[in-house]
PDB file of N, CA and C in Angstrom:
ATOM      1  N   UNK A   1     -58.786 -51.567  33.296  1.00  0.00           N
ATOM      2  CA  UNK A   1     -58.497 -52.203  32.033  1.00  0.00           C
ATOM      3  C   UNK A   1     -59.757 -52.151  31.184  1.00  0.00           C
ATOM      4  N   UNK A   2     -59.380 -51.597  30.141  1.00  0.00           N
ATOM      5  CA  UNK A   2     -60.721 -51.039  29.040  1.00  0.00           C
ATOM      6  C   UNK A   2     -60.429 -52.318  27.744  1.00  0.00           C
ATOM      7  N   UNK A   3     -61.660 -52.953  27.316  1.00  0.00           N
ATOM      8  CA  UNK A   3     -61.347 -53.121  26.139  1.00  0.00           C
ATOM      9  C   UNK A   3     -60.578 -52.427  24.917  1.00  0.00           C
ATOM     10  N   UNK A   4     -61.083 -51.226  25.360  1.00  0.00           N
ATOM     11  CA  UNK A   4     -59.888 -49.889  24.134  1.00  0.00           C
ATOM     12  C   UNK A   4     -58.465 -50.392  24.126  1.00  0.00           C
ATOM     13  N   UNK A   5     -58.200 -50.426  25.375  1.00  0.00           N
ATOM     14  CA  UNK A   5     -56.644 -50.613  25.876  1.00  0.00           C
ATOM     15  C   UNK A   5     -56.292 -52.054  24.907  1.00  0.00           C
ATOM     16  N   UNK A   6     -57.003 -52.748  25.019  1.00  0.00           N
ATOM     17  CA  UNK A   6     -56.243 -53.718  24.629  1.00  0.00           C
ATOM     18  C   UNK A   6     -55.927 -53.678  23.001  1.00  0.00           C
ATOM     19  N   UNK A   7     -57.499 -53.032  22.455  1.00  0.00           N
ATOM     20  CA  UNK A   7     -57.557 -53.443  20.847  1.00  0.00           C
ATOM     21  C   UNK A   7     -56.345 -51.806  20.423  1.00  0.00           C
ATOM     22  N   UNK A   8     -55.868 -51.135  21.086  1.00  0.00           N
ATOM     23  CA  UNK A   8     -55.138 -50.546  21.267  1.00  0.00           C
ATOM     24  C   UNK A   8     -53.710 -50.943  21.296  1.00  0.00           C
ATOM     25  N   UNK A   9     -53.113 -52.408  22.438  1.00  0.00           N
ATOM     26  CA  UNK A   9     -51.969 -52.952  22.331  1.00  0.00           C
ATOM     27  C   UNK A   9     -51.478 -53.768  21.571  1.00  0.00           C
ATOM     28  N   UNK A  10     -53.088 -54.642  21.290  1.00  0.00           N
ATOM     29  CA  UNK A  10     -52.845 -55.762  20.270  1.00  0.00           C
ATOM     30  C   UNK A  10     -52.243 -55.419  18.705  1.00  0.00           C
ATOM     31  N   UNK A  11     -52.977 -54.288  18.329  1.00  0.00           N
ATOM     32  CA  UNK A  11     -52.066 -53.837  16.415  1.00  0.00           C
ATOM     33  C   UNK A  11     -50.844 -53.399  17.152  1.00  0.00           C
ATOM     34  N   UNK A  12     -50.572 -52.641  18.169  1.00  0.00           N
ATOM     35  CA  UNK A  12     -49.254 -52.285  18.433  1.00  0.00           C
ATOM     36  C   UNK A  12     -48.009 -53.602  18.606  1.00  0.00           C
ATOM     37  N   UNK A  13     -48.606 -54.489  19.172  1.00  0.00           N
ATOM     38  CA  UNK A  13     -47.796 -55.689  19.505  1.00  0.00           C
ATOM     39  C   UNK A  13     -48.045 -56.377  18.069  1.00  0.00           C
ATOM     40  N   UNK A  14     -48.659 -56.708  16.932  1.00  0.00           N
ATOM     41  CA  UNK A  14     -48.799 -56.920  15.906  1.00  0.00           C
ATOM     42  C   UNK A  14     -47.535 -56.142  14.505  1.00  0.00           C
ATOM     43  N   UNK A  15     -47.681 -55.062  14.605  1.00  0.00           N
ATOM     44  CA  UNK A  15     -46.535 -54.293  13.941  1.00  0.00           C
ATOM     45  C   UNK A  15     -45.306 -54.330  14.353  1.00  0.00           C
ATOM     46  N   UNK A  16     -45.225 -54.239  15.952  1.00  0.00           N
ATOM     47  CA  UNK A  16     -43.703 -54.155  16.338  1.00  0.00           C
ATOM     48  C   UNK A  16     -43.057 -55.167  17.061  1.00  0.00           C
ATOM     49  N   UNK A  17     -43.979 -55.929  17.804  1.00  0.00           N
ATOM     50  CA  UNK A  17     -43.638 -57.256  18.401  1.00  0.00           C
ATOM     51  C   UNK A  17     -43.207 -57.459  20.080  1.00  0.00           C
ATOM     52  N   UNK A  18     -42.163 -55.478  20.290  1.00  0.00           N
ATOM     53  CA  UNK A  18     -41.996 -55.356  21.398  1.00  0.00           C
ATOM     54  C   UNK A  18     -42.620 -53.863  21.777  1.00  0.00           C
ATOM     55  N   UNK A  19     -43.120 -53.305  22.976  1.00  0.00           N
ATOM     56  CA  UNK A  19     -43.450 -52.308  22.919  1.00  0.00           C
ATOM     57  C   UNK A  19     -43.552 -52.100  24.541  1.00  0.00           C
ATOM     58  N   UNK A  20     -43.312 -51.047  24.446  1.00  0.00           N
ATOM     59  CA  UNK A  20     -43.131 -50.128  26.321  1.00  0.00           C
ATOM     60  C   UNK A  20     -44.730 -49.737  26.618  1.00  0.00           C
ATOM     61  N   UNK A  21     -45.138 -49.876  28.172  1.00  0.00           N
ATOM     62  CA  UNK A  21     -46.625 -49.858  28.344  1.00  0.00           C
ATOM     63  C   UNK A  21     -46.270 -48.987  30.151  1.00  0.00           C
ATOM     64  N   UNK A  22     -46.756 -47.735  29.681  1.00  0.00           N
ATOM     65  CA  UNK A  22     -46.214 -47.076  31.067  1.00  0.00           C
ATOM     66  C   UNK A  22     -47.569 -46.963  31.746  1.00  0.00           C
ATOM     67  N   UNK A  23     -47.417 -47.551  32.941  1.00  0.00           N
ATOM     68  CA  UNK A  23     -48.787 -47.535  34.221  1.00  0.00           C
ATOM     69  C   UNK A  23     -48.150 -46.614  35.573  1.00  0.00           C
ATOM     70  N   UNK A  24     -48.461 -45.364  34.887  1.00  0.00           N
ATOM     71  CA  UNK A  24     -48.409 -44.623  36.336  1.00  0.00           C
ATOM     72  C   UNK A  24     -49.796 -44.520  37.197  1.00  0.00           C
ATOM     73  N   UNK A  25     -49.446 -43.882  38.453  1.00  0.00           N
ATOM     74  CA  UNK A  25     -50.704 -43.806  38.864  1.00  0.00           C
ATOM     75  C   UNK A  25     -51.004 -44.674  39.732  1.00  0.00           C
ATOM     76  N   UNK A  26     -50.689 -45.530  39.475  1.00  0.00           N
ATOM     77  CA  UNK A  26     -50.976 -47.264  39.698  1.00  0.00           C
ATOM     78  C   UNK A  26     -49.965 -47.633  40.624  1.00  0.00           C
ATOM     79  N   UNK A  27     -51.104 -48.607  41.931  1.00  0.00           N
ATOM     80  CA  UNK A  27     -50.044 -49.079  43.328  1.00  0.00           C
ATOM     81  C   UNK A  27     -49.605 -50.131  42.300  1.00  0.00           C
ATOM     82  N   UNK A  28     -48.508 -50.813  43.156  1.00  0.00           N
ATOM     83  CA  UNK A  28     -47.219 -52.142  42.496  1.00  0.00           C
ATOM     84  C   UNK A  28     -47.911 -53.317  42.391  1.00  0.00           C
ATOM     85  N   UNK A  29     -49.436 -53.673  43.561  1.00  0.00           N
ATOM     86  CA  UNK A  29     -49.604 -55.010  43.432  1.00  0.00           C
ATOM     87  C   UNK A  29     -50.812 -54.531  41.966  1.00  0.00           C
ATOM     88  N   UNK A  30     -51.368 -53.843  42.130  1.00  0.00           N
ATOM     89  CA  UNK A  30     -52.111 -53.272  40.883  1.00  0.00           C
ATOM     90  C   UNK A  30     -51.413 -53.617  39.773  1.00  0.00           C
ATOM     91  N   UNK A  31     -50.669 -52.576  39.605  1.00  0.00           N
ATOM     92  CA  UNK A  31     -50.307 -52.850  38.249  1.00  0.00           C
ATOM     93  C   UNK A  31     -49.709 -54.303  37.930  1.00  0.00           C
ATOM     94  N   UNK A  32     -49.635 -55.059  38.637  1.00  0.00           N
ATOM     95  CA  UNK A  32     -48.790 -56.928  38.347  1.00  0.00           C
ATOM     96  C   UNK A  32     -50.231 -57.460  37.684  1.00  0.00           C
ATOM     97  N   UNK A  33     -51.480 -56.628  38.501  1.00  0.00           N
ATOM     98  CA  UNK A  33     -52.353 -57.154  38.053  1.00  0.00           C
ATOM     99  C   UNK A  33     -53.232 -57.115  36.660  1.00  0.00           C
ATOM    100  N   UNK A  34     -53.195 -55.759  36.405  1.00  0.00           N
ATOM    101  CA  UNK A  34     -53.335 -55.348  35.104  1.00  0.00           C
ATOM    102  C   UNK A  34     -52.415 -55.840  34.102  1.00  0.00           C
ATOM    103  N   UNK A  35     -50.772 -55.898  34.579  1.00  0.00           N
ATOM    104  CA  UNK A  35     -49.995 -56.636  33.492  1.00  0.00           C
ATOM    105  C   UNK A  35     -50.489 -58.075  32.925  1.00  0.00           C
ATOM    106  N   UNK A  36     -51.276 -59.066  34.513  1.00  0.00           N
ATOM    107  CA  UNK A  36     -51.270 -60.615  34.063  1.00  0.00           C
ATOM    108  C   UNK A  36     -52.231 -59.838  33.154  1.00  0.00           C
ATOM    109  N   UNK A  37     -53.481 -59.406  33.147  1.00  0.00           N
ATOM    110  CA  UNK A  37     -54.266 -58.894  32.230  1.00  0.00           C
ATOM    111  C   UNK A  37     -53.916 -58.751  31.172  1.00  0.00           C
ATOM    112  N   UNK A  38     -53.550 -58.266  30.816  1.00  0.00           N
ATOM    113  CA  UNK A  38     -53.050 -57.535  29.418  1.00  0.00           C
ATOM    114  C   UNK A  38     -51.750 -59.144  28.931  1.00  0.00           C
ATOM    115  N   UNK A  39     -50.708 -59.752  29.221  1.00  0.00           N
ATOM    116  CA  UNK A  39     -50.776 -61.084  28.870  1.00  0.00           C
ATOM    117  C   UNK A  39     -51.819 -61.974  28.337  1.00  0.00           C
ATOM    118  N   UNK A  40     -52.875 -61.954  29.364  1.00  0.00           N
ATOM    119  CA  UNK A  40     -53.787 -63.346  29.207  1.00  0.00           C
ATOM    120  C   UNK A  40     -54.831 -62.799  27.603  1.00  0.00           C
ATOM    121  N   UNK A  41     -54.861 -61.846  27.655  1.00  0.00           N
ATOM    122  CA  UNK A  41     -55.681 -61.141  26.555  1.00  0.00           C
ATOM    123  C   UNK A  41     -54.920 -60.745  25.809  1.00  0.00           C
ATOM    124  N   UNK A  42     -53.628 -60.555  25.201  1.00  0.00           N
ATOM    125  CA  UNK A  42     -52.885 -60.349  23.999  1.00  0.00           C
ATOM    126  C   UNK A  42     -52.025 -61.399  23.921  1.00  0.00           C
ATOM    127  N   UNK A  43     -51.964 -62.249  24.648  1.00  0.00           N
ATOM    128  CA  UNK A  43     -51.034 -63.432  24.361  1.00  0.00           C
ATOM    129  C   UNK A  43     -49.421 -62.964  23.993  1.00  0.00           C
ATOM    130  N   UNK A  44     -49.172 -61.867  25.054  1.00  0.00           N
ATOM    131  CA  UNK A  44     -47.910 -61.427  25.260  1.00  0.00           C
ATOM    132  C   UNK A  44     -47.188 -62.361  26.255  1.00  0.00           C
ATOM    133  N   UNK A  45     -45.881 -61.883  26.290  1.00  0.00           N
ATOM    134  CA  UNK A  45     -44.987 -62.072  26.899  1.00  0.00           C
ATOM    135  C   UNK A  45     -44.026 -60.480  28.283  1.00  0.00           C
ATOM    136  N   UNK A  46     -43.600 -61.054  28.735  1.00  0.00           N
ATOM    137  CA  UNK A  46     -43.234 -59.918  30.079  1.00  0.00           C
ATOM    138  C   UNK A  46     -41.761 -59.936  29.107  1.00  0.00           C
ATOM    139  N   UNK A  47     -40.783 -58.936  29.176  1.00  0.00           N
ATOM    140  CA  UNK A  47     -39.659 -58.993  28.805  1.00  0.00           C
ATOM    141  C   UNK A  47     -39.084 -58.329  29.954  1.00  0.00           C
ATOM    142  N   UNK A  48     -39.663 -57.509  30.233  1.00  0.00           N
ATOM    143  CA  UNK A  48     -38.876 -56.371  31.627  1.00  0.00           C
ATOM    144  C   UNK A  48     -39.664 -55.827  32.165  1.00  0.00           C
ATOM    145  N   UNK A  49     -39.474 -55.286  33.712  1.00  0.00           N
ATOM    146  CA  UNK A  49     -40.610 -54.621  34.507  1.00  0.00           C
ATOM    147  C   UNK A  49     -39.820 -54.143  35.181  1.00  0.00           C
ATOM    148  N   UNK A  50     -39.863 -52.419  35.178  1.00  0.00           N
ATOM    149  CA  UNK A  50     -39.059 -51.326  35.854  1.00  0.00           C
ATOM    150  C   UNK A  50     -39.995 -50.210  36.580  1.00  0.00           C
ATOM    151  N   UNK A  51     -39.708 -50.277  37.552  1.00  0.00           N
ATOM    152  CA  UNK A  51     -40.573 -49.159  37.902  1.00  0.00           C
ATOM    153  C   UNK A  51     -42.377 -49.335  37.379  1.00  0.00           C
ATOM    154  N   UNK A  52     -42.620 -48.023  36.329  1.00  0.00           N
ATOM    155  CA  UNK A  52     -43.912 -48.136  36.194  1.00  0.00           C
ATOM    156  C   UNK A  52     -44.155 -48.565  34.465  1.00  0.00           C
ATOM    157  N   UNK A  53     -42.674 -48.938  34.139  1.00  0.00           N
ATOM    158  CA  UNK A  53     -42.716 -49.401  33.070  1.00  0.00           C
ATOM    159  C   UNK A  53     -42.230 -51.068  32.681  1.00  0.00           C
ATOM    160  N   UNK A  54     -43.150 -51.289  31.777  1.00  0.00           N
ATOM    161  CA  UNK A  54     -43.142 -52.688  31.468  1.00  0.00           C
ATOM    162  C   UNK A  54     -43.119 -53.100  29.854  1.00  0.00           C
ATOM    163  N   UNK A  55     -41.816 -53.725  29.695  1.00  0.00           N
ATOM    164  CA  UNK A  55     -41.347 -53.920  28.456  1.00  0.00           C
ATOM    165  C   UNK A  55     -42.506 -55.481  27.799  1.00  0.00           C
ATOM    166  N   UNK A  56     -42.927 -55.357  26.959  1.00  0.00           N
ATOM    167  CA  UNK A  56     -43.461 -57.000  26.472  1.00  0.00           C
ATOM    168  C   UNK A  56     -43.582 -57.229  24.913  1.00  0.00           C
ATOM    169  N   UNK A  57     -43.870 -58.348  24.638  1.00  0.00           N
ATOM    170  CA  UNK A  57     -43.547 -58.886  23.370  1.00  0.00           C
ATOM    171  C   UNK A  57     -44.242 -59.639  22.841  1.00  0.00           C
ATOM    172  N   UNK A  58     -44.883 -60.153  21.702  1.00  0.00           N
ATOM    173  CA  UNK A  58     -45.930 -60.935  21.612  1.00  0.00           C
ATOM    174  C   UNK A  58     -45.010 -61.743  20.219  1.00  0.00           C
ATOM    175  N   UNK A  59     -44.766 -62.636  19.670  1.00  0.00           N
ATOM    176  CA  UNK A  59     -43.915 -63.178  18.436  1.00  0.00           C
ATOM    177  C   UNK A  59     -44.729 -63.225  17.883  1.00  0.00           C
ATOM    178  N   UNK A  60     -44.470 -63.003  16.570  1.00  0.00           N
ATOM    179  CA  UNK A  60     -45.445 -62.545  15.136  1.00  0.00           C
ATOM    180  C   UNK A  60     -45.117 -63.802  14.440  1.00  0.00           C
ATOM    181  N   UNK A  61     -45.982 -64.329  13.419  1.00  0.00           N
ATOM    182  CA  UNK A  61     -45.697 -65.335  12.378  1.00  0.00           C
ATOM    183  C   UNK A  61     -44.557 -65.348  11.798  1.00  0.00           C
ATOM    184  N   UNK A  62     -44.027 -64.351  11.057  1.00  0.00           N
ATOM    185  CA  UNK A  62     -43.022 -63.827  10.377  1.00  0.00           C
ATOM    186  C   UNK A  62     -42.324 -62.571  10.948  1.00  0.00           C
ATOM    187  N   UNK A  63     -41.563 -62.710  12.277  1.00  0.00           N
ATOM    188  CA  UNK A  63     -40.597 -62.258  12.881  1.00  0.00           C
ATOM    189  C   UNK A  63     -39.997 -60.993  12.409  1.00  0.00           C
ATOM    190  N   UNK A  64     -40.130 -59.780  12.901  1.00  0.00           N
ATOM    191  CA  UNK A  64     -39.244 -58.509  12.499  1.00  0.00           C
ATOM    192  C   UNK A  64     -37.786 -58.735  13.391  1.00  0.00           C
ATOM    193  N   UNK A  65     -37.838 -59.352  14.531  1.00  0.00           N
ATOM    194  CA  UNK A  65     -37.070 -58.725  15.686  1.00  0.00           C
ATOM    195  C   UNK A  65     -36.679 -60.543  15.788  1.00  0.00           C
ATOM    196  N   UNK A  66     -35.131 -60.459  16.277  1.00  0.00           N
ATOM    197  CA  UNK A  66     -34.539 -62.341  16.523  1.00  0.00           C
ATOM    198  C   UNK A  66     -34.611 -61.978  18.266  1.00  0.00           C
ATOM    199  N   UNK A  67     -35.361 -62.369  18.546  1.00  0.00           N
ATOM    200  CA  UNK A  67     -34.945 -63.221  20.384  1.00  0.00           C
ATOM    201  C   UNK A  67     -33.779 -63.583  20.409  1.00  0.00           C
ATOM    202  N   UNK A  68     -33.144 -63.339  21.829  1.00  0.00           N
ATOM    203  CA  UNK A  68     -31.954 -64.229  21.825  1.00  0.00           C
ATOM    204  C   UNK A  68     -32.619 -66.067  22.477  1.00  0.00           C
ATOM    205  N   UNK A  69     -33.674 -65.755  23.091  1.00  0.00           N
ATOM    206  CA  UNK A  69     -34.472 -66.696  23.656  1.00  0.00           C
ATOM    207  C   UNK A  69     -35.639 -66.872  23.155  1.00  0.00           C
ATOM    208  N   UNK A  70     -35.938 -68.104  22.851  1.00  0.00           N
ATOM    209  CA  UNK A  70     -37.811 -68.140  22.157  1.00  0.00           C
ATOM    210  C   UNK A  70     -38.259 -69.329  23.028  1.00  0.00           C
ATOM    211  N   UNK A  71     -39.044 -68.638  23.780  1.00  0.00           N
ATOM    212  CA  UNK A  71     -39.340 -69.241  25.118  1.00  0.00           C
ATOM    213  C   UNK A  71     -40.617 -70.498  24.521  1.00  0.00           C
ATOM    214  N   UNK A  72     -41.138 -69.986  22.950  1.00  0.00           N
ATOM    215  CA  UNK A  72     -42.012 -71.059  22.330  1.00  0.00           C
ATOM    216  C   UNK A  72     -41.130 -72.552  21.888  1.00  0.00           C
ATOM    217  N   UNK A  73     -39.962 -72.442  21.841  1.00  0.00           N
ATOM    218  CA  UNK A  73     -39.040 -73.702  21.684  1.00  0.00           C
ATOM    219  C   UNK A  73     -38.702 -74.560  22.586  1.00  0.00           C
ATOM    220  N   UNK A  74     -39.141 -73.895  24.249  1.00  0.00           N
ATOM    221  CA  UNK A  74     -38.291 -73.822  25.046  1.00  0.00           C
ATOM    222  C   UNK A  74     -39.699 -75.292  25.776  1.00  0.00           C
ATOM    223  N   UNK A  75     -41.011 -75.102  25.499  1.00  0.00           N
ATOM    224  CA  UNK A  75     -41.771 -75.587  26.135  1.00  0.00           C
ATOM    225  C   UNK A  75     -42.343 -77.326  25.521  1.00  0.00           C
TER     226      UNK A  75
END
């Protein structure tokens, strides 16, 4: 996990809100680990985890995309 990577996910999760993050290469307990990573430092969310791909989401001020769930209401 590179700082690049992140200032890399963060405008991506900024513009689109949801975005696909493919970790090949990478054993299973690894990559859970790099995912909490990349959470704790973009202040994402997990939406799905398949294989070597991992769906996530970060909610923007002013919303492009409706949740069916907003797990920020929820707490």
């Amino acid at each position: 996990m590179t700082p690049a990577l992140i200032r890399g996910i963060s405008p991506a999760l900024n513009f689109h809100e949801l975005i696909k993050i493919r970790l090949s290469g990478v054993e299973r307990d690894r990559r859970h680990e790099l995912l909490e990573q990349i959470y704790d430092a973009t202040g994402a969310e997990a939406v799905q985890e398949i294989g070597r791909i991992a769906v996530i989401c970060r909610h923007a001020e002013k919303p492009r995309i409706a949740f069916p769930i907003d797990r920020r209401k929820r707490k």
